[in-house]
Protein backbone atom coordinates (compact mmCIF):
# COMPACT_ATOMS: atom_id res chain seq x y z
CA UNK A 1 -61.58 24.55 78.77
CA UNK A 2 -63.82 27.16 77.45
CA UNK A 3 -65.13 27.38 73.58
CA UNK A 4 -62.52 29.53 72.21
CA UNK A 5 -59.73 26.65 73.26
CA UNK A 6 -61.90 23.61 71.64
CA UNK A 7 -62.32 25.28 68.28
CA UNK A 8 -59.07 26.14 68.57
CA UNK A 9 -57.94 22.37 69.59
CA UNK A 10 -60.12 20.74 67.01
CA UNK A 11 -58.70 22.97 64.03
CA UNK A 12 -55.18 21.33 64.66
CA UNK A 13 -56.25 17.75 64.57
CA UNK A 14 -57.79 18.55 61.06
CA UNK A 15 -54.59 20.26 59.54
CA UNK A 16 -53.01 17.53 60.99
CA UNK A 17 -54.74 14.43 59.25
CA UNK A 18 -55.09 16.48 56.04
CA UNK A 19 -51.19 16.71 56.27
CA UNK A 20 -50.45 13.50 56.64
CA UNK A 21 -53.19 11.93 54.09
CA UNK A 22 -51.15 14.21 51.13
CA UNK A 23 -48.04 12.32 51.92
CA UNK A 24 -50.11 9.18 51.84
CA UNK A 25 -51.51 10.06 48.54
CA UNK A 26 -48.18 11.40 47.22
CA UNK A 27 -46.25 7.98 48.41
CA UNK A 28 -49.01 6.12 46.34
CA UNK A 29 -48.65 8.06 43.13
CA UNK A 30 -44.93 7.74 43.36
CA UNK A 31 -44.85 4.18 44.06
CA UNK A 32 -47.12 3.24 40.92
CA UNK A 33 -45.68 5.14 38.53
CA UNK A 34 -42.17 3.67 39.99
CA UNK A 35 -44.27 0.44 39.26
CA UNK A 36 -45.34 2.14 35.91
CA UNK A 37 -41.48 2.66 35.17
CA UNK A 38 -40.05 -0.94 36.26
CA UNK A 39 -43.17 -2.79 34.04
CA UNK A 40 -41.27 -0.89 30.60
CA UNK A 41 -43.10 -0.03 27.34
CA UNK A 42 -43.29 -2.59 24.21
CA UNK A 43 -42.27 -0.80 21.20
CA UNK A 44 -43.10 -2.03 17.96
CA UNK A 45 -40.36 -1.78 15.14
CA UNK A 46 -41.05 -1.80 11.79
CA UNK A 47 -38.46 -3.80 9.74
CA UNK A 48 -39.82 -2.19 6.87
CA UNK A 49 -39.42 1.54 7.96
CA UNK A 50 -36.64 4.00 6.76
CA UNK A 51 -34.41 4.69 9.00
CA UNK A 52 -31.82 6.44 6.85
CA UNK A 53 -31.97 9.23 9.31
CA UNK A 54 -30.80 7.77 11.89
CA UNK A 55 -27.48 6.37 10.13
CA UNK A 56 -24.14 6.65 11.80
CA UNK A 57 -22.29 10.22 9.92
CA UNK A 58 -19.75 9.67 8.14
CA UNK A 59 -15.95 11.48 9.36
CA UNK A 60 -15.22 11.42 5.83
CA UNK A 61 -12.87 15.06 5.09
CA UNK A 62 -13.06 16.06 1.35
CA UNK A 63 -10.54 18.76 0.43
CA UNK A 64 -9.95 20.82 -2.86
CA UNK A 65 -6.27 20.45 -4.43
CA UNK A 66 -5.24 24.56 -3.16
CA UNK A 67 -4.49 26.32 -6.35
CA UNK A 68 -1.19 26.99 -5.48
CA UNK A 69 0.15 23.61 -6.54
CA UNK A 70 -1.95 23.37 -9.52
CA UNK A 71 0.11 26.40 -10.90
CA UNK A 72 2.75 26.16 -13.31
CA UNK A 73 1.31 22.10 -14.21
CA UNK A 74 -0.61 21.75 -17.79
CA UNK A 75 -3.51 19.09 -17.48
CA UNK A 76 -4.49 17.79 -20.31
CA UNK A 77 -8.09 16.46 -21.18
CA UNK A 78 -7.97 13.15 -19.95
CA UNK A 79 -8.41 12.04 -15.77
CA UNK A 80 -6.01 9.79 -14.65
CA UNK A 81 -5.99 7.83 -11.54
CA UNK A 82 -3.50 5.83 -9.83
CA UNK A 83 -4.51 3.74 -6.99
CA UNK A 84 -1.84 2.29 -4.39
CA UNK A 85 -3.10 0.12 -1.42
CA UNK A 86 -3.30 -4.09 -0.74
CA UNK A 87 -5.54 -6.52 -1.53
CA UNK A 88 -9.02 -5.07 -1.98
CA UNK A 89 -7.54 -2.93 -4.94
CA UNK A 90 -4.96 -5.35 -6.29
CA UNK A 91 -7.96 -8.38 -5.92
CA UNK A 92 -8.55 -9.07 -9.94
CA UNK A 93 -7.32 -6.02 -11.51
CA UNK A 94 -8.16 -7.07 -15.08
CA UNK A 95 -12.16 -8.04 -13.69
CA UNK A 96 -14.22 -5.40 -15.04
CA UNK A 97 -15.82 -5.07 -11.43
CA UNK A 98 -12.16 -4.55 -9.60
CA UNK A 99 -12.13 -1.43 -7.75
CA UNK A 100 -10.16 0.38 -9.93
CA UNK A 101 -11.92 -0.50 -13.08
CA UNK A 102 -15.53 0.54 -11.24
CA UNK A 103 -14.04 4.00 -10.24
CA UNK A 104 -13.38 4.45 -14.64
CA UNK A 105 -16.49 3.01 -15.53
CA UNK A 106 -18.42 6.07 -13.02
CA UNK A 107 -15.57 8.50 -14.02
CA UNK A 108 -14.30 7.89 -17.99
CA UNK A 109 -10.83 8.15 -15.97
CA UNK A 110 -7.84 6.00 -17.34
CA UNK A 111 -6.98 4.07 -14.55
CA UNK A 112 -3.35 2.47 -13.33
CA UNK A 113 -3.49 -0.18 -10.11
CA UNK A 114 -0.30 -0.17 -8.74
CA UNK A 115 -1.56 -2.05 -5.39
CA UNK A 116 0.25 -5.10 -3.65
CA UNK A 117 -1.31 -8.24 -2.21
CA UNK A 118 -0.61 -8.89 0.82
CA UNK A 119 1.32 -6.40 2.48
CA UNK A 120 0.35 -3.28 4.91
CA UNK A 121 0.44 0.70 5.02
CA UNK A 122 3.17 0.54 7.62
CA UNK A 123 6.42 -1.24 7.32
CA UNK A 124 7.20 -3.78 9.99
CA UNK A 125 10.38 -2.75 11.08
CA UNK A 126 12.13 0.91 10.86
CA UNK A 127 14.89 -0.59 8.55
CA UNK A 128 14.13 -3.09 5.84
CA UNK A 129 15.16 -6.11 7.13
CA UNK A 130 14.01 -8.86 4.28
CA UNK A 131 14.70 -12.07 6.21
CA UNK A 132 12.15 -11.04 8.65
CA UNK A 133 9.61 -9.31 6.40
CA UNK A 134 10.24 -8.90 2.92
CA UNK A 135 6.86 -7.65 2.39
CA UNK A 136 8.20 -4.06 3.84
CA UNK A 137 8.83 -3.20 0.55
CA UNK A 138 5.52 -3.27 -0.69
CA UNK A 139 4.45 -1.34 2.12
CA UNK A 140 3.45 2.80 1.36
CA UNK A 141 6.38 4.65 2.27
CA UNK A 142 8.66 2.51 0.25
CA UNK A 143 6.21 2.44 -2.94
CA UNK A 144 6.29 6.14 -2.27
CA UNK A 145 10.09 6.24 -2.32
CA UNK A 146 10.52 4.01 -5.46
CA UNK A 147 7.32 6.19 -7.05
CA UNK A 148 9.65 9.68 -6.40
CA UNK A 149 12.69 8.39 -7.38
CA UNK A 150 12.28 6.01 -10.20
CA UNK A 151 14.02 3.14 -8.77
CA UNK A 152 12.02 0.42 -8.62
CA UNK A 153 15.07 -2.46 -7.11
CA UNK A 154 14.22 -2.79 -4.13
CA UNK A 155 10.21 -3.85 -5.34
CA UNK A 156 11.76 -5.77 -8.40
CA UNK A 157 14.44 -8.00 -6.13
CA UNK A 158 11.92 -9.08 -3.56
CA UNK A 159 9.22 -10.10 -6.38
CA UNK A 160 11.75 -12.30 -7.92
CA UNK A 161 12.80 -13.39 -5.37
CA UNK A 162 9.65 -14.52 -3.23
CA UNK A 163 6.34 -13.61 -5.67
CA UNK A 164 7.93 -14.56 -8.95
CA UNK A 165 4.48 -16.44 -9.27
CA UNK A 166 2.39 -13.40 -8.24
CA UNK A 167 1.01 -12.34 -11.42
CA UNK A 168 -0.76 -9.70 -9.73
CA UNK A 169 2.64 -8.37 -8.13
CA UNK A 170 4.42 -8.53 -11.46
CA UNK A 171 1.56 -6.19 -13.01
CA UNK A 172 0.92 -4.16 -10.14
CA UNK A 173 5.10 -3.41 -10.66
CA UNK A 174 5.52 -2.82 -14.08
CA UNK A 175 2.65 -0.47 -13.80
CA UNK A 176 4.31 1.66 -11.26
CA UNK A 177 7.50 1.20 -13.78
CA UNK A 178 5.78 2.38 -16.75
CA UNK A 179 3.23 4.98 -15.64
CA UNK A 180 3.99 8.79 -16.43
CA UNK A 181 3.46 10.61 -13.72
CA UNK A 182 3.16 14.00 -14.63
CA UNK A 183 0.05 13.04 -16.25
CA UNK A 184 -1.56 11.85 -12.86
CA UNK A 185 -3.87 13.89 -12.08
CA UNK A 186 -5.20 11.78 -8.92
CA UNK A 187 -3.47 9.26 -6.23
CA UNK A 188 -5.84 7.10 -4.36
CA UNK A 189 -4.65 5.48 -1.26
CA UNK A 190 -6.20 2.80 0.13
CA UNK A 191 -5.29 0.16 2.61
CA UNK A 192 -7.60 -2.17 4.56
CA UNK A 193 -7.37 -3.06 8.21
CA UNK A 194 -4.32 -4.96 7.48
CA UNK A 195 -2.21 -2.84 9.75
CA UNK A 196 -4.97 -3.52 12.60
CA UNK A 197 -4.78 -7.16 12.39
CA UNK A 198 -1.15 -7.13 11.77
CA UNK A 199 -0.56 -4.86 14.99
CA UNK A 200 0.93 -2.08 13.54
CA UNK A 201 2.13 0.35 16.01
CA UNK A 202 -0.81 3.36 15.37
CA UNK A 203 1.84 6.91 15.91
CA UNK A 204 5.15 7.11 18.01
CA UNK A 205 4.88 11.04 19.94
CA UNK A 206 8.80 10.96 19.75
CA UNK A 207 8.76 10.50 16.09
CA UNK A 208 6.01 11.71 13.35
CA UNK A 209 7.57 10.28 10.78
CA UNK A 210 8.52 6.42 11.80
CA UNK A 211 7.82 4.26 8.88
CA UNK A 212 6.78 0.92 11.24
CA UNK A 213 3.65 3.31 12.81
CA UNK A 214 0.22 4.43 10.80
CA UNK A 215 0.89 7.82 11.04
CA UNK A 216 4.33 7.84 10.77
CA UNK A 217 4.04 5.62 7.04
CA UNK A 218 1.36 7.56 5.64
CA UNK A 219 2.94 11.07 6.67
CA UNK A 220 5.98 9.92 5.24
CA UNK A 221 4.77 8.81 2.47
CA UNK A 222 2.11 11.95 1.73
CA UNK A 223 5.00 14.07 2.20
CA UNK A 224 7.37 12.43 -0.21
CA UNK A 225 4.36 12.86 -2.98
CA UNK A 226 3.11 15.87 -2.17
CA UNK A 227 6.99 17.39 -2.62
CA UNK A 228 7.71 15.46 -6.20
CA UNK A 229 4.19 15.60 -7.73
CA UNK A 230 2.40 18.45 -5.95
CA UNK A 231 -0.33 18.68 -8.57
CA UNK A 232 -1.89 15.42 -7.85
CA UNK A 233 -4.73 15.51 -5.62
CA UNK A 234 -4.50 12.47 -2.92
CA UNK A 235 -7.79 10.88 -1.71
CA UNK A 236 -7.24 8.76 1.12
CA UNK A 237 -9.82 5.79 1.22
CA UNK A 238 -9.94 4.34 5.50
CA UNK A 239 -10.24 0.85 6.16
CA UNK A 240 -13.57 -0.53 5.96
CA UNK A 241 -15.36 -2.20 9.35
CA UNK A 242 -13.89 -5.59 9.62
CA UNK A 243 -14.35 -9.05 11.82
CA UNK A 244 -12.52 -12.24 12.76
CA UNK A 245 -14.37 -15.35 13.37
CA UNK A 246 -12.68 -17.26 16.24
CA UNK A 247 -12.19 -21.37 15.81
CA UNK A 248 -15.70 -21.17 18.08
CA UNK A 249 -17.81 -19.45 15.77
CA UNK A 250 -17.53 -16.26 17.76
CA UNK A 251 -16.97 -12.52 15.64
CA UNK A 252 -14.76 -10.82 17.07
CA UNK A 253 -15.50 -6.60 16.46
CA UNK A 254 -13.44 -4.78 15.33
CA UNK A 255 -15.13 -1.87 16.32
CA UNK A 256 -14.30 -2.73 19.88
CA UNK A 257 -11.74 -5.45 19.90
CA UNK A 258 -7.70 -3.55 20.92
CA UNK A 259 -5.06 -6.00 19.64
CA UNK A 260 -2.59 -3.94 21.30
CA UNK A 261 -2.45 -0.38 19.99
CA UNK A 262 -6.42 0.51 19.72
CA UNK A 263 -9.67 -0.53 17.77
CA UNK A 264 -10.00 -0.17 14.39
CA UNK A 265 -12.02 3.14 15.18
CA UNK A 266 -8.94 4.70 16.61
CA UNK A 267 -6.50 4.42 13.29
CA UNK A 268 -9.38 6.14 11.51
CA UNK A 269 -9.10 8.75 14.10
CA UNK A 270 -5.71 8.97 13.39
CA UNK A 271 -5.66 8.47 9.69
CA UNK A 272 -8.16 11.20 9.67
CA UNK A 273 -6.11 13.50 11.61
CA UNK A 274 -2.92 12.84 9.61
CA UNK A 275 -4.95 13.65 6.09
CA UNK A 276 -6.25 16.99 7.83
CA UNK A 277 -2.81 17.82 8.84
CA UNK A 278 -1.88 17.53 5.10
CA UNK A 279 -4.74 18.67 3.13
CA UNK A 280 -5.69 15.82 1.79
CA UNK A 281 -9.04 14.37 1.13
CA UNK A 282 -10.10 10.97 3.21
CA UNK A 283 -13.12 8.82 2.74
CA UNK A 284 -14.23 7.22 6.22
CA UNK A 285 -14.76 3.86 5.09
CA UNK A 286 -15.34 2.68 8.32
CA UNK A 287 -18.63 4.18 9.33
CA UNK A 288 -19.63 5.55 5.96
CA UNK A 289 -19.43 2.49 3.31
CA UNK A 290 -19.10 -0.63 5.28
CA UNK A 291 -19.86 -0.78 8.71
CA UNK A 292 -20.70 -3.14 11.52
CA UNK A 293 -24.49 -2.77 10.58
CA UNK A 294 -24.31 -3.71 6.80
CA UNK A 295 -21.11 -5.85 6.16
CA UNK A 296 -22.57 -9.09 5.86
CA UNK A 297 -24.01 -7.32 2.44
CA UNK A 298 -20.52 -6.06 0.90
CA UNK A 299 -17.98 -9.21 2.10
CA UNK A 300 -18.46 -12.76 0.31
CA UNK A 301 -17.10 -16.03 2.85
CA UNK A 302 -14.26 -13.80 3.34
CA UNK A 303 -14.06 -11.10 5.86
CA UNK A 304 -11.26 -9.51 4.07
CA UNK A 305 -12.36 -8.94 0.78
CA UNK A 306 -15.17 -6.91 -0.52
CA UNK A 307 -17.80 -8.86 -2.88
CA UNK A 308 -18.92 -6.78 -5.97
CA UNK A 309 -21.63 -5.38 -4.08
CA UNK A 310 -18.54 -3.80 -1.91
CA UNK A 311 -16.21 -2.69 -4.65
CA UNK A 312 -19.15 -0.87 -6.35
CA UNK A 313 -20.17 1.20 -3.16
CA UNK A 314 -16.50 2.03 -2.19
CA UNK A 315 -16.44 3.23 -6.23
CA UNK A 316 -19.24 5.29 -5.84
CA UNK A 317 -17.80 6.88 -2.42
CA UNK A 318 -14.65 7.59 -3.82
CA UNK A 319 -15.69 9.02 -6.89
CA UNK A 320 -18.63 11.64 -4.96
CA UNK A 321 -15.01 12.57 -3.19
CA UNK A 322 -13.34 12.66 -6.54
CA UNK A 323 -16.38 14.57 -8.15
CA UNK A 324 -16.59 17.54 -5.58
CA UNK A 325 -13.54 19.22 -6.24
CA UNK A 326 -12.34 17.99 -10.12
CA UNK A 327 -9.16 18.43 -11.14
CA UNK A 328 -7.54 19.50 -14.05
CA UNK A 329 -9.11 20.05 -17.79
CA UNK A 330 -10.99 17.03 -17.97
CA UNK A 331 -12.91 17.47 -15.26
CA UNK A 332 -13.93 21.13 -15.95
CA UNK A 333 -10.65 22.84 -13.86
CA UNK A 334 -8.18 24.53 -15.89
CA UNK A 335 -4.48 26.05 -14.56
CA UNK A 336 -2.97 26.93 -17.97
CA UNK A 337 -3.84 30.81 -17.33
């Protein structure tokens, strides 16, 4: 082998073992920053930091009254609000911190709570049937029926004949009775997660309008009002976040938990999607007032109902809602021209 060939042979070798000593060197840097990787980083958090920013958005949908059916209606100078839901507006309606009563005290609105205890947005069954649930008629679309055409029967025969002790049931009727309704200027809806817990079908596809579904009670129900008293502007308040404490101590979420027809989350979906369909204005509740991060705050011992720290911030939601598109001459909107 002459010179030329050595050289030659001995430059190989080197590329060779400069080769494989990269690989070496790139397996090594790769396995300790895998090491690196699996050891994790401690992160400090500070309890005392704002982190407003990083709050869950609210799906709330606020929505002017169109002018269309203001026209032709004469508001006069005073804002009047009737709310219709269950128990967290009907709990102590002559309390100066009921819901209701909070929403005039932000507002200077006259106020009228025609809410139920104990009942549900949805009927039970298609067709009243009162020896399985009475109730039914306390439910929207039959308030919204008795609301449109002045008879009240149906409401007044069940009271006396299984709430003629409910106080709150007698006044939440005879305000209902008595009210003028051409001088409503705004209808708050507003039903817990009673229909959740009570298993309330959430929409049928083969029927929009079936009273014993979400959907179908509040479209029904919108409807009915929007047709008889189109110059009232509807705000739709959602359930708030909810939980159910099992015999064991255990909360069960309902942020997660499907009793049968979906989480809580998905009948705010829907809810949401119903109030867009009709132009109507709905607070999300759920993610925007009380949530699964701050409810231990706004609920006393029960998970139900809202303490006063509660009724004031679903107030003050409602009434930024109620505040960014006014109605009528009282709140600065005129449709006498």
């Amino acid at each position: 082998m002459d010179n030329s060939e050595k050289k030659k042979f001995h430059f190989h070798i080197n590329i060779h073992v400069i080769l494989i000593s990269l690989i070496v060197i790139l397996l090594g840097i790769s396995a300790f920053r895998l090491y690196k990787w699996n050891q994790g980083e401690q992160i400090y958090v500070d309890p005392n930091a704002d982190t407003s920013q990083f709050d869950v958005e609210a799906l709330d949908s606020i929505m002017p009254l169109p002018p269309a059916k203001q026209a032709g209606h004469t508001y006069d100078d005073e804002l009047s609000i009737l709310f219709l839901g269950d128990f967290n507006i009907a709990a102590m309606p002559d309390k100066e911190d009921s819901f209701p009563n909070l929403v005039a005290s932000l507002t200077g609105a006259t106020v009228y709570n025609g809410a139920f205890p104990n009942c549900s947005l949805a009927a039970k069954n298609l067709n009243f049937t009162e020896s399985d649930e009475p109730s039914d008629a306390f439910s929207l679309p039959y308030v919204a029926e008795a609301i449109c055409s002045g008879d009240f029967s149906l409401q007044t025969s069940i009271i006396e004949a299984y709430r003629s002790d409910g106080i709150t049931s007698q006044a939440a009727l005879k305000t209902l009775k008595d009210v003028d309704y051409n001088s409503i200027d705004v209808l708050c809806i507003a039903y817990s997660a009673t229909d959740y817990l009570f298993q309330r079908g959430v929409e049928n596809p083969e029927d929009p309008y079936e009273i014993c579904t979400y959907t179908g009670a509040l479209r029904t129900a919108i409807e009915k009002i929007q047709q008889t008293y189109p110059f009232m502007r509807i705000i739709v308040m959602s359930p708030c976040y909810v939980y159910v404490t099992n015999e064991d101590g255990s909360v069960i979420e309902s942020g997660t938990t499907n009793f049968g027809h979906g989480a809580l989350p998905h009948y705010l979906l829907k809810e949401i999607d119903v109030c867009t369909e009709l132009a109507v204005s709905i607070v999300d509740n759920f993610y925007g007032t009380i949530n699964q991060d701050n409810y231990k705050e706004y609920y006393s011992d029960d998970p139900y109902y809202c303490n006063e720290l509660g009724r004031k911030k679903m107030a003050e939601r409602f009434t930024e809602a109620l505040m960014k598109y006014p109605v009528g001459t009282a709140t600065g909107t005129s449709t006498d021209n």
